[in-house]
Protein backbone atom coordinates (compact mmCIF):
# COMPACT_ATOMS: atom_id res chain seq x y z
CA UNK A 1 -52.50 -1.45 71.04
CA UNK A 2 -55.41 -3.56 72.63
CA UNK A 3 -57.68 -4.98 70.42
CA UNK A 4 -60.88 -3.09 71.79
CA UNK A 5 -58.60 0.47 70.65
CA UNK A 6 -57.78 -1.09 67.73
CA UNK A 7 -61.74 -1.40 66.59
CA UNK A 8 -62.65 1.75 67.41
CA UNK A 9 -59.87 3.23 66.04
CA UNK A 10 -60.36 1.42 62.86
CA UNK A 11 -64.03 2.57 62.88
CA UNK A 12 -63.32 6.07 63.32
CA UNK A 13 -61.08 6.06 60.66
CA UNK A 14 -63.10 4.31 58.11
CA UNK A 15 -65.79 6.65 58.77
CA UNK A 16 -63.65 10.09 58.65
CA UNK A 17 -62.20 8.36 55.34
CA UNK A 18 -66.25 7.69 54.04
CA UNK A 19 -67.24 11.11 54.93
CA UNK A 20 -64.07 13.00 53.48
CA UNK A 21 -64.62 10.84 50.37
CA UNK A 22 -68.81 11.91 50.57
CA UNK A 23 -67.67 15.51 51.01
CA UNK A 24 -64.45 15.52 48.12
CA UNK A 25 -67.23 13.60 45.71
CA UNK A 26 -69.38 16.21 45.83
CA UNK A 27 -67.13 19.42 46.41
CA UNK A 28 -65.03 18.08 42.74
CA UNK A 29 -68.10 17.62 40.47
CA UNK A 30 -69.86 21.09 42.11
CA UNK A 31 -67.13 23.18 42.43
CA UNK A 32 -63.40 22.50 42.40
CA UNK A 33 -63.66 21.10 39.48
CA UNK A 34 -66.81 20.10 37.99
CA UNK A 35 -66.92 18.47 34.01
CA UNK A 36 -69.25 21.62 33.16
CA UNK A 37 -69.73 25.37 34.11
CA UNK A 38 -71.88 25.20 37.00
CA UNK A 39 -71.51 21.67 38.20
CA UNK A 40 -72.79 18.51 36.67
CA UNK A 41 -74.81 15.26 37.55
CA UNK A 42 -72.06 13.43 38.08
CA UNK A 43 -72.21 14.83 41.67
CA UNK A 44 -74.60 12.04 41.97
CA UNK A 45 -71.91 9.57 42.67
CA UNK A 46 -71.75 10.46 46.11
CA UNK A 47 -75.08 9.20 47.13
CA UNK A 48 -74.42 5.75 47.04
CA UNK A 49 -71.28 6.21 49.43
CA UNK A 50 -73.90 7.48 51.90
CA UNK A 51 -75.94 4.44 52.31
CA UNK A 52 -72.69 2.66 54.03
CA UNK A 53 -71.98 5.84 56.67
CA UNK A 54 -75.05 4.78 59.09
CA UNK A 55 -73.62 0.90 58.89
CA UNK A 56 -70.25 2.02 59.45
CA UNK A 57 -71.48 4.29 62.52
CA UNK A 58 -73.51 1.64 63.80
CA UNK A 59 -70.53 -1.05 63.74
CA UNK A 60 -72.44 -3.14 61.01
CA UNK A 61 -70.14 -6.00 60.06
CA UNK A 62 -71.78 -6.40 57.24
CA UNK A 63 -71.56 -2.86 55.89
CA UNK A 64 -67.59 -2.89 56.40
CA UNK A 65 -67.40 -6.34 54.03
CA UNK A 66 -69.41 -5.02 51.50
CA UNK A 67 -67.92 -1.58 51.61
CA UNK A 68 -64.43 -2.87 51.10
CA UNK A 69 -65.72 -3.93 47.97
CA UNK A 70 -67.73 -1.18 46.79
CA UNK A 71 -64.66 0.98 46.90
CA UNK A 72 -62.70 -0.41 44.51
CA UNK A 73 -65.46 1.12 41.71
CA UNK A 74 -64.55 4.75 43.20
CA UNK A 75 -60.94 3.52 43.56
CA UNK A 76 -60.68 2.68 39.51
CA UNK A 77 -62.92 6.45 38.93
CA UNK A 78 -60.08 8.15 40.40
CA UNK A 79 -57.32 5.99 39.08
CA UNK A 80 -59.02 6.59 35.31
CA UNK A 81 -59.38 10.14 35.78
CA UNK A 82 -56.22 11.21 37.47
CA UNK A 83 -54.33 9.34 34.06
CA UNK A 84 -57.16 11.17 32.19
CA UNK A 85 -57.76 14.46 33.14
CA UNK A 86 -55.18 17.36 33.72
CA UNK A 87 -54.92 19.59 37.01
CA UNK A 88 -56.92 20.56 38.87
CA UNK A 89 -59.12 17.52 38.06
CA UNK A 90 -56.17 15.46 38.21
CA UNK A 91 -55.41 15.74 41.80
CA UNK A 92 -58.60 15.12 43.27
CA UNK A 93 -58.59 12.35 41.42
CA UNK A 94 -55.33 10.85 43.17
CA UNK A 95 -57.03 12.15 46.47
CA UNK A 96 -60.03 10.17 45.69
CA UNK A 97 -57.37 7.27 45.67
CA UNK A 98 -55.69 8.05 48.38
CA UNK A 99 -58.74 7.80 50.38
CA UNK A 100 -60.38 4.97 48.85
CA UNK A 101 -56.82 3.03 49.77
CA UNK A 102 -57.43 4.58 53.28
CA UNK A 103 -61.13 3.42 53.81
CA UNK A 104 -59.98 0.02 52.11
CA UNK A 105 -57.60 -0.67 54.84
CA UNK A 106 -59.86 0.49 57.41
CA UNK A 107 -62.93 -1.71 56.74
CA UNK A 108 -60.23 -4.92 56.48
CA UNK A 109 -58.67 -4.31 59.37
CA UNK A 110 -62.17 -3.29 61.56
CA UNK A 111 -63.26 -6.66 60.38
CA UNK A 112 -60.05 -8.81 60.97
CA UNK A 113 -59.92 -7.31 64.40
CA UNK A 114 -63.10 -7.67 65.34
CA UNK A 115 -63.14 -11.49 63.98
CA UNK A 116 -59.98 -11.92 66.26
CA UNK A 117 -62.01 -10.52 69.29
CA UNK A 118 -64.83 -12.72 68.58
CA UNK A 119 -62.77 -15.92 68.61
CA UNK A 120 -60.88 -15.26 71.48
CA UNK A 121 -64.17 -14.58 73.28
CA UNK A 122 -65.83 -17.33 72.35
CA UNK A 123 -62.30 -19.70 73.45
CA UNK A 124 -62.69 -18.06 76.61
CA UNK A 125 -66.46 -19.15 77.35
């Protein structure tokens, strides 16, 4: 796969995997399984994974370095909880995972290609 596929790709996939992980953040603590009747505040822990979503779209390389960081805190959430709570609560909680891993992988690979594109650019000129 060329390298210019490969970045897009790798955006697009980091961004489906940001916006499922907006949407499953906020479906869980609302209504699939929320920690009270009704939904609770904790739904709130989906707003900070929106401030990334315009840097990802924009192909800010800064937003994917930082993001790959930031993930890890929602990473250890759903790690915690799916030990912690019982189903249905439980398997969201390895979804949240599952996607976190996913947009993890994305954001290091979008920036390791796009660092290999640069240099071989700038050997060219």
């Amino acid at each position: 796969m060329p390298c210019g596929r490969g970045v897009s790709a790798t955006r697009w996939l980091a961004a489906g995997s940001l916006l499922a992980l907006i949407v499953l953040c906020l479906a869980w603590e609302l209504v699939l399984a929320p920690v009270r009747p009704g939904g609770s505040w904790i739904a709130l822990k989906a707003l900070p994974l929106c401030l990334p979503l315009a840097g990802v779209l924009k192909k800010r390389m800064y937003t994917y370095r930082w993001l790959s960081l930031v993930i890890w805190l929602y990473f250890t959430e759903g790690v915690v909880r799916g030990w912690a709570d019982g189903p249905p609560a439980q398997w969201l909680a390895w979804g949240e995972v599952a996607l976190c891993l996913l947009l993890f992988v994305a954001c290091t690979l979008h920036v390791r290609l796009r660092q290999r594109n640069a240099q071989a650019a700038a050997q060219v000129a």
